[in-house]
C-alpha atoms as a PDB file:
ATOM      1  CA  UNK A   1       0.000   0.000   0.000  1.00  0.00           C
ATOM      2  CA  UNK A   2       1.498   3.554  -1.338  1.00  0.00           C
ATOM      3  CA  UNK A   3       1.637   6.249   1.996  1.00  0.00           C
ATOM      4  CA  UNK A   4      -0.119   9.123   0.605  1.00  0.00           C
ATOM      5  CA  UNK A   5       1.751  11.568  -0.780  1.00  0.00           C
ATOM      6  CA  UNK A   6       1.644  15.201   1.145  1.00  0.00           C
ATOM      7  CA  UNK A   7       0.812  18.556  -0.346  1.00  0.00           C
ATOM      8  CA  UNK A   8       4.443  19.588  -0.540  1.00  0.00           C
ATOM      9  CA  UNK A   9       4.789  16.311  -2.223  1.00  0.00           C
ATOM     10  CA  UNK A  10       2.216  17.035  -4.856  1.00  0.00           C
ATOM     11  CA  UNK A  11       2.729  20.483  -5.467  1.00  0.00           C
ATOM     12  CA  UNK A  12       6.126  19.279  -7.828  1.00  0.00           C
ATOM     13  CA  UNK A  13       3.992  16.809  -9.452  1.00  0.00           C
ATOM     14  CA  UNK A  14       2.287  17.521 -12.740  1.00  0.00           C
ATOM     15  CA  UNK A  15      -0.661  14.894 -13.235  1.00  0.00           C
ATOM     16  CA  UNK A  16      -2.732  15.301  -9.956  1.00  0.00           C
ATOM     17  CA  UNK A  17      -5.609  14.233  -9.934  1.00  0.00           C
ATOM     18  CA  UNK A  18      -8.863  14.926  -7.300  1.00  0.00           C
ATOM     19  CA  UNK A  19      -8.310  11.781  -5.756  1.00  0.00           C
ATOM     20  CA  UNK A  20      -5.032  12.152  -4.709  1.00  0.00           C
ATOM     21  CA  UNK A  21      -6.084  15.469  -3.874  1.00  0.00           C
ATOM     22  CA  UNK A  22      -8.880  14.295  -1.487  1.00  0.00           C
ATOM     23  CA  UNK A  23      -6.804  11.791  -0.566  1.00  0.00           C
ATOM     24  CA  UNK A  24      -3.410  14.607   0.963  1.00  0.00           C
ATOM     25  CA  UNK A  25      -3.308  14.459   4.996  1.00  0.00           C
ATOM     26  CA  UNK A  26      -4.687  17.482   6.562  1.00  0.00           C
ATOM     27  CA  UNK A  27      -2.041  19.991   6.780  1.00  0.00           C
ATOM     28  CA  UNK A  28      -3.617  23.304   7.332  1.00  0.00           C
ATOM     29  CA  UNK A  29      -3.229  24.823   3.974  1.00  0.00           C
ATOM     30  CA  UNK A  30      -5.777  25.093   1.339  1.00  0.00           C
ATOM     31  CA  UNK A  31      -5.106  24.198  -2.068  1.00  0.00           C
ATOM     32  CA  UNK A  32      -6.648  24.046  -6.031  1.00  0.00           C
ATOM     33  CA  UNK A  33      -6.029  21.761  -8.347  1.00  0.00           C
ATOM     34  CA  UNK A  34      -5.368  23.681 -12.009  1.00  0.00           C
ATOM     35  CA  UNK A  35      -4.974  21.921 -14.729  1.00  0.00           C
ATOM     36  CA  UNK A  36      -3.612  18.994 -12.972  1.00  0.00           C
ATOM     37  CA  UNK A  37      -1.326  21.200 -10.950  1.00  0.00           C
ATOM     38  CA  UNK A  38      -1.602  21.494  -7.304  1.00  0.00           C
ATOM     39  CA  UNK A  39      -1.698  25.241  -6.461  1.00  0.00           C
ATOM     40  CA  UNK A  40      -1.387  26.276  -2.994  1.00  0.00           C
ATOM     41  CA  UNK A  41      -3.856  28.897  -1.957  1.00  0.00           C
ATOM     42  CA  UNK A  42      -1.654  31.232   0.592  1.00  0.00           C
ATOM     43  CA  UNK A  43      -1.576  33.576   2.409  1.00  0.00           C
ATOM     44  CA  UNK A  44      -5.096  32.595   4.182  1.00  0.00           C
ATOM     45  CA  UNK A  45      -8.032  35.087   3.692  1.00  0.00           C
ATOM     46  CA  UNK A  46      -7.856  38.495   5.699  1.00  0.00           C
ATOM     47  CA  UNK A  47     -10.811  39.236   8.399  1.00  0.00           C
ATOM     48  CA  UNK A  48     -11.481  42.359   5.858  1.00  0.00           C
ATOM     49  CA  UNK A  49     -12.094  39.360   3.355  1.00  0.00           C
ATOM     50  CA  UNK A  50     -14.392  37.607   5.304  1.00  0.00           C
ATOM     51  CA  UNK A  51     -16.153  40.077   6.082  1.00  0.00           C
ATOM     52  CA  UNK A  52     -16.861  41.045   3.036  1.00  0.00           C
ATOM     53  CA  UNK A  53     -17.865  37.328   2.272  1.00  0.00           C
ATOM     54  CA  UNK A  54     -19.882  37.257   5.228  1.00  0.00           C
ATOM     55  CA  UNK A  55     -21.815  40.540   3.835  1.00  0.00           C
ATOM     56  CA  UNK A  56     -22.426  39.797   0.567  1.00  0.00           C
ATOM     57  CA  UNK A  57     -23.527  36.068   1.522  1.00  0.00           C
ATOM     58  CA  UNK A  58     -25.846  37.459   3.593  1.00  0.00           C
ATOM     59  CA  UNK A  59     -27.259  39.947   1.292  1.00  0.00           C
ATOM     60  CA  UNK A  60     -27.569  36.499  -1.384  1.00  0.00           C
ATOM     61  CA  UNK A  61     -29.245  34.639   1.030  1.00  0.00           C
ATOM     62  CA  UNK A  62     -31.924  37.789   2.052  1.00  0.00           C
ATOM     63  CA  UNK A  63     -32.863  38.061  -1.356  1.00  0.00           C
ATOM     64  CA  UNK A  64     -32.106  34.669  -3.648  1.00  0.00           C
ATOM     65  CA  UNK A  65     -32.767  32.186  -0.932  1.00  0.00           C
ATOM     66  CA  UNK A  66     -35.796  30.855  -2.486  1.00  0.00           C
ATOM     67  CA  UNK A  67     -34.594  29.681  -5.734  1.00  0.00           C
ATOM     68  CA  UNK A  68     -30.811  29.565  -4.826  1.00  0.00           C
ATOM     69  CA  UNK A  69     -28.182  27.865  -2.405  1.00  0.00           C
ATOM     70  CA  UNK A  70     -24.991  30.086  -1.606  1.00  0.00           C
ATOM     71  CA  UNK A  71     -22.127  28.198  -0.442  1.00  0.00           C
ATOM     72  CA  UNK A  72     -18.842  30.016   0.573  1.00  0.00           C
ATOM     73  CA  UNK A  73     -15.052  28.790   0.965  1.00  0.00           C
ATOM     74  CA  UNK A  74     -13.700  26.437   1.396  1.00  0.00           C
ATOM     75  CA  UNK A  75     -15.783  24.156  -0.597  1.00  0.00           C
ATOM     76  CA  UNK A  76     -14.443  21.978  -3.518  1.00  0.00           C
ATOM     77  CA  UNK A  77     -15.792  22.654  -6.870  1.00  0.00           C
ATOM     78  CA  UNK A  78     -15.147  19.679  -9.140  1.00  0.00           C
ATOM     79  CA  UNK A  79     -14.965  21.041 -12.717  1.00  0.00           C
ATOM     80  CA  UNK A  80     -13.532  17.561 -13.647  1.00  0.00           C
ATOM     81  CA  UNK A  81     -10.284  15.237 -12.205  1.00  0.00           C
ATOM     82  CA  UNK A  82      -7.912  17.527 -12.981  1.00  0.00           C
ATOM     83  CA  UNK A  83      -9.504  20.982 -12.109  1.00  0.00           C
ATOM     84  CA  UNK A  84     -11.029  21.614  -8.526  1.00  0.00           C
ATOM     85  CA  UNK A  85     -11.766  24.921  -7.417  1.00  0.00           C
ATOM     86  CA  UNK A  86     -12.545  27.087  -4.092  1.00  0.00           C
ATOM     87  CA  UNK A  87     -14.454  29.887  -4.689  1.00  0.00           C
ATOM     88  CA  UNK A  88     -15.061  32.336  -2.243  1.00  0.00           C
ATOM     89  CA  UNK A  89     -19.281  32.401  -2.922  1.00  0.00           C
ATOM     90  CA  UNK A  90     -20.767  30.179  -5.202  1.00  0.00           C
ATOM     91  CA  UNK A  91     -24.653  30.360  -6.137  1.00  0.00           C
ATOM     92  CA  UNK A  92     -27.014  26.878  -7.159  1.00  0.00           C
ATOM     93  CA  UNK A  93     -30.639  26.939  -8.741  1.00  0.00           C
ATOM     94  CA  UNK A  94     -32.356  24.415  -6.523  1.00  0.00           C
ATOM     95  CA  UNK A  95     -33.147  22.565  -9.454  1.00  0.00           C
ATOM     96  CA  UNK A  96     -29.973  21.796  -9.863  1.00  0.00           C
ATOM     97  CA  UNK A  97     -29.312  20.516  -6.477  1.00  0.00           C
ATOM     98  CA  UNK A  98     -28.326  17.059  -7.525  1.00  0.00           C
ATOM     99  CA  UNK A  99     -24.961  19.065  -8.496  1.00  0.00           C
ATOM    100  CA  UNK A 100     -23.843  19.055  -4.905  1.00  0.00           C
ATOM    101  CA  UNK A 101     -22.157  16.027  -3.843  1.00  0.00           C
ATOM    102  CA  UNK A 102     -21.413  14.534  -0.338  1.00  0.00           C
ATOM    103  CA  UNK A 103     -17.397  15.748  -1.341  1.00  0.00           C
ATOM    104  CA  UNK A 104     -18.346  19.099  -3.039  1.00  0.00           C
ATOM    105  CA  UNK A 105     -20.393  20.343  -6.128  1.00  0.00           C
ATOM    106  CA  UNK A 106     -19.911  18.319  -8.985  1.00  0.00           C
ATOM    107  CA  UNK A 107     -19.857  20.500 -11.927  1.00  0.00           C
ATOM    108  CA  UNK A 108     -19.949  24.377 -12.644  1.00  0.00           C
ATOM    109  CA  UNK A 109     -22.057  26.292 -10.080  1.00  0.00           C
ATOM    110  CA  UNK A 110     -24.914  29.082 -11.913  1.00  0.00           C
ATOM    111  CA  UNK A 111     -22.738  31.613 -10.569  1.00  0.00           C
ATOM    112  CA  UNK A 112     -19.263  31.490  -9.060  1.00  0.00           C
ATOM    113  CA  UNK A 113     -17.646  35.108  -6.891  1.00  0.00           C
ATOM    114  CA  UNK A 114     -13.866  35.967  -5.923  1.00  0.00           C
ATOM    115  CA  UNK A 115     -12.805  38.717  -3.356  1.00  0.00           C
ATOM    116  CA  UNK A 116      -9.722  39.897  -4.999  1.00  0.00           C
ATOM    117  CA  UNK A 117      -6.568  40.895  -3.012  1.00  0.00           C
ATOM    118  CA  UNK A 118      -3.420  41.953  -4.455  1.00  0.00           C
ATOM    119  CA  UNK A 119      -1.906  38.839  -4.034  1.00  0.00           C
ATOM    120  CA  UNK A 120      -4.781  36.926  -5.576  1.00  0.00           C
ATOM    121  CA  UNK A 121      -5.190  39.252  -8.569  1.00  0.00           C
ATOM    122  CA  UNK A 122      -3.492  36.865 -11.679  1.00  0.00           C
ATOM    123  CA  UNK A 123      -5.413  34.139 -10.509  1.00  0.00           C
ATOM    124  CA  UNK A 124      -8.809  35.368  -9.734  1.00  0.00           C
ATOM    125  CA  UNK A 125      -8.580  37.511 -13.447  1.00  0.00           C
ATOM    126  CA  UNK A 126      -6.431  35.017 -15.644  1.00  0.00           C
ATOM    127  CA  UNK A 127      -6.334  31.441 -14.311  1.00  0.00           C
ATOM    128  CA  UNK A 128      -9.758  31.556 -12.645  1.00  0.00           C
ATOM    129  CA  UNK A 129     -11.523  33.215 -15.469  1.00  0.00           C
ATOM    130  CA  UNK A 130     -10.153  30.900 -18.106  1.00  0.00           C
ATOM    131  CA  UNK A 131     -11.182  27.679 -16.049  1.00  0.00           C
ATOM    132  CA  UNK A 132     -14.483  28.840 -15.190  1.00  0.00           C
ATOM    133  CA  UNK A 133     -15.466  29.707 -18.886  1.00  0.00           C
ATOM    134  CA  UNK A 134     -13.814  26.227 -19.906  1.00  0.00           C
ATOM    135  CA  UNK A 135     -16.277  24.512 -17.177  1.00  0.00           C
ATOM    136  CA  UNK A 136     -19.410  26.317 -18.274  1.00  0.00           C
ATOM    137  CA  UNK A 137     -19.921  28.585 -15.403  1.00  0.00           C
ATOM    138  CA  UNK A 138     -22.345  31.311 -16.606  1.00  0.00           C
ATOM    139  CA  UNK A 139     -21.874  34.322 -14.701  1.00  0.00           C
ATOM    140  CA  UNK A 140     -18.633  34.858 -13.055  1.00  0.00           C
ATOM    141  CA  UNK A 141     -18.192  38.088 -10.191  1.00  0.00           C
ATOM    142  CA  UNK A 142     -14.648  39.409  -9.229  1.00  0.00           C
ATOM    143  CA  UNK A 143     -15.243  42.025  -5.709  1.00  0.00           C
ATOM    144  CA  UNK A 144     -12.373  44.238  -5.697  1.00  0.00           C
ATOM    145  CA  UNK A 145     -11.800  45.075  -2.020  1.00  0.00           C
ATOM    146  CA  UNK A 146      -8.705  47.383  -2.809  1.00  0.00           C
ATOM    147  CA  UNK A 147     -11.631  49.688  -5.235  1.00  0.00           C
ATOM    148  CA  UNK A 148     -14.417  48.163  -3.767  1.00  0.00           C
ATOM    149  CA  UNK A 149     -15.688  47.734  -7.194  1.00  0.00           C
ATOM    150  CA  UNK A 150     -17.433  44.468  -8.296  1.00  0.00           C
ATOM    151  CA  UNK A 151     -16.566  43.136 -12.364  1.00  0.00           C
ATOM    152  CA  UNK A 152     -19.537  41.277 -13.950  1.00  0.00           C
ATOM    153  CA  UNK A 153     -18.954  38.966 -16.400  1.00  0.00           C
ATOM    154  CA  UNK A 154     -20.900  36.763 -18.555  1.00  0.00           C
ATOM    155  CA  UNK A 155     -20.113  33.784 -20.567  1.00  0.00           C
ATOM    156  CA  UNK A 156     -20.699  34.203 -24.531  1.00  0.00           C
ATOM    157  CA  UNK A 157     -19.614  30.948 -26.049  1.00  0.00           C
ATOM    158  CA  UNK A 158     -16.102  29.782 -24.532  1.00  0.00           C
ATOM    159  CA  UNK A 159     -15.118  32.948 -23.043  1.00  0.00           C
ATOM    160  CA  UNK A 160     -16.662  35.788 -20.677  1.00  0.00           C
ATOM    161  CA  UNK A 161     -17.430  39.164 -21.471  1.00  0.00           C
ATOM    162  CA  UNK A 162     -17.727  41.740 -19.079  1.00  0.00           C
ATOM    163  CA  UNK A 163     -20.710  43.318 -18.623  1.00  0.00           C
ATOM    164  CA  UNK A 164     -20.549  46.059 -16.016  1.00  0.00           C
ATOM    165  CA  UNK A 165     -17.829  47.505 -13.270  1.00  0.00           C
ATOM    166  CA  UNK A 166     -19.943  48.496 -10.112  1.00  0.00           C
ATOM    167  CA  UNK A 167     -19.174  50.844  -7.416  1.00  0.00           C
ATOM    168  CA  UNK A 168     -20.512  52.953  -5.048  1.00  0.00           C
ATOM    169  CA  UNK A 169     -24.227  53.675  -5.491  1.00  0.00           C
ATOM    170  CA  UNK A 170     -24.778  51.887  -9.026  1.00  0.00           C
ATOM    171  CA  UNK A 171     -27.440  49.222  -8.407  1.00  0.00           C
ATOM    172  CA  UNK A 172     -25.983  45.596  -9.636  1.00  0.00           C
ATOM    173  CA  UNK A 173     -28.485  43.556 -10.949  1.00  0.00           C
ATOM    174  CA  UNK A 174     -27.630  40.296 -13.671  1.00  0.00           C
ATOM    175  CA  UNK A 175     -30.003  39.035 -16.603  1.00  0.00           C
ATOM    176  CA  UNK A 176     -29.347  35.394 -15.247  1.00  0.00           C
ATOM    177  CA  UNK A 177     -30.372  36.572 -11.594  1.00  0.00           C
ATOM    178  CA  UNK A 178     -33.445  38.620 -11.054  1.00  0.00           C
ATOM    179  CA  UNK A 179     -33.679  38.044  -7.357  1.00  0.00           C
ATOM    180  CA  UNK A 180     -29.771  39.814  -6.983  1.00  0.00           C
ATOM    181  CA  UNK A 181     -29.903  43.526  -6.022  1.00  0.00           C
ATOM    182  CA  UNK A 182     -27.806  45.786  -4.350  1.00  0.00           C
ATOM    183  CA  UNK A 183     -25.061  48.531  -4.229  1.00  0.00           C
ATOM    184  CA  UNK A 184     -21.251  48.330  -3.504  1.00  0.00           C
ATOM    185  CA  UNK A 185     -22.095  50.548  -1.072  1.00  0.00           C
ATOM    186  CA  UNK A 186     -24.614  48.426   0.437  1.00  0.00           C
ATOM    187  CA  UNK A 187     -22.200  45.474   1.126  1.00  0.00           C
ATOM    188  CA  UNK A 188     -19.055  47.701   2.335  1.00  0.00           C
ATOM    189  CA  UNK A 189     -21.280  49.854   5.042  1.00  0.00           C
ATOM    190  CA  UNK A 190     -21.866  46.878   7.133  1.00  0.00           C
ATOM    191  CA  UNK A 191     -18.394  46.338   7.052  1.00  0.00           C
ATOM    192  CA  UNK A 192     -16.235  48.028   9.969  1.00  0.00           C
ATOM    193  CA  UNK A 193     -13.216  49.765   9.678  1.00  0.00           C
ATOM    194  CA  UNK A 194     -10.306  47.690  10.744  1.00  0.00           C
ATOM    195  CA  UNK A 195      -7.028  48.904  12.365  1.00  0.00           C
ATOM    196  CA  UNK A 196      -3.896  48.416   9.929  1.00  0.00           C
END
């Protein structure tokens, strides 16, 4: 019987697959398979992240409840064996509930959000973008908590387009989502100021 191989083990192979991601010991550290790489997700989010997580998942919840589940991070999306994802917020029609999986959802969420920090910038707007077009994700949000602007993007074919930049007042509201409306301003004011 082969030990199972550790994260740091992984991350220099090239062929990983989501079972022998599943299958790492626990070490504390999140990770995403890309491609069949092993990426490791560091540093870990900020409280100013999760709070604005928190927020917005509340302000989901208030209005798309009904029709939609929202999951947050850390939870496994399985795009396919050699691409699983962690998205920060992640929105499911309930018909399409048979989608989530005892292990994570199986398969591209209706809409899928990232809280962007400057270290998490080329992968939330190049690496993320290109797998979750690839996987059929339709509507794809990138919160920008340096700007506190939110990018919406929609998928046209095999690649997103983006539809609107949001800030302060502007009311964000998506095609694919009638029951989502709210301001930038709306999520950051619930949000206190934290000391440096």
């Amino acid at each position: 019987m082969n030990p199972k191989k550790t994260g740091e083990q992984l991350l220099r192979e090239s062929n990983v697959t989501y079972e022998m991601y599943a299958d790492m010991p626990e070490d504390g550290k999140r990770y995403e398979v890309a491609d069949g790489q092993l990426e490791l997700m560091s540093p870990v989010p900020t409280p100013f992240h999760q709070l604005i997580s928190n927020e917005l998942q509340l302000i989901l919840n208030s209005s798309c409840r009904n029709d939609y589940i929202i999951f947050s991070a850390p939870l496994d999306v399985i795009f396919s064996d050699r691409e699983v994802r962690q998205p920060d917020l992640l929105m499911i029609h309930r018909s399409r509930l048979s989608i989530v999986g005892k292990r994570g959802i199986n398969g591209a969420p209706d809409l899928v959000v990232e809280i962007m920090s400057d270290h998490s910038r080329r992968r939330d707007k190049l690496h993320k973008t290109k797998a979750y077009a690839k996987y059929g994700v339709p509507e794809y949000w990138i919160i920008d908590m340096t700007s506190s602007t939110l990018e919406q993007y929609s998928l046209h074919g095999a690649v997103y387009e983006l539809i609107e930049l949001y800030a302060e007042e502007e009311a964000i509201r998506s095609d694919k989502f009638p029951c989502v409306s709210f301001s930038m301003r709306q999520l950051m004011q619930e949000i206190p100021d934290l000391p440096d």
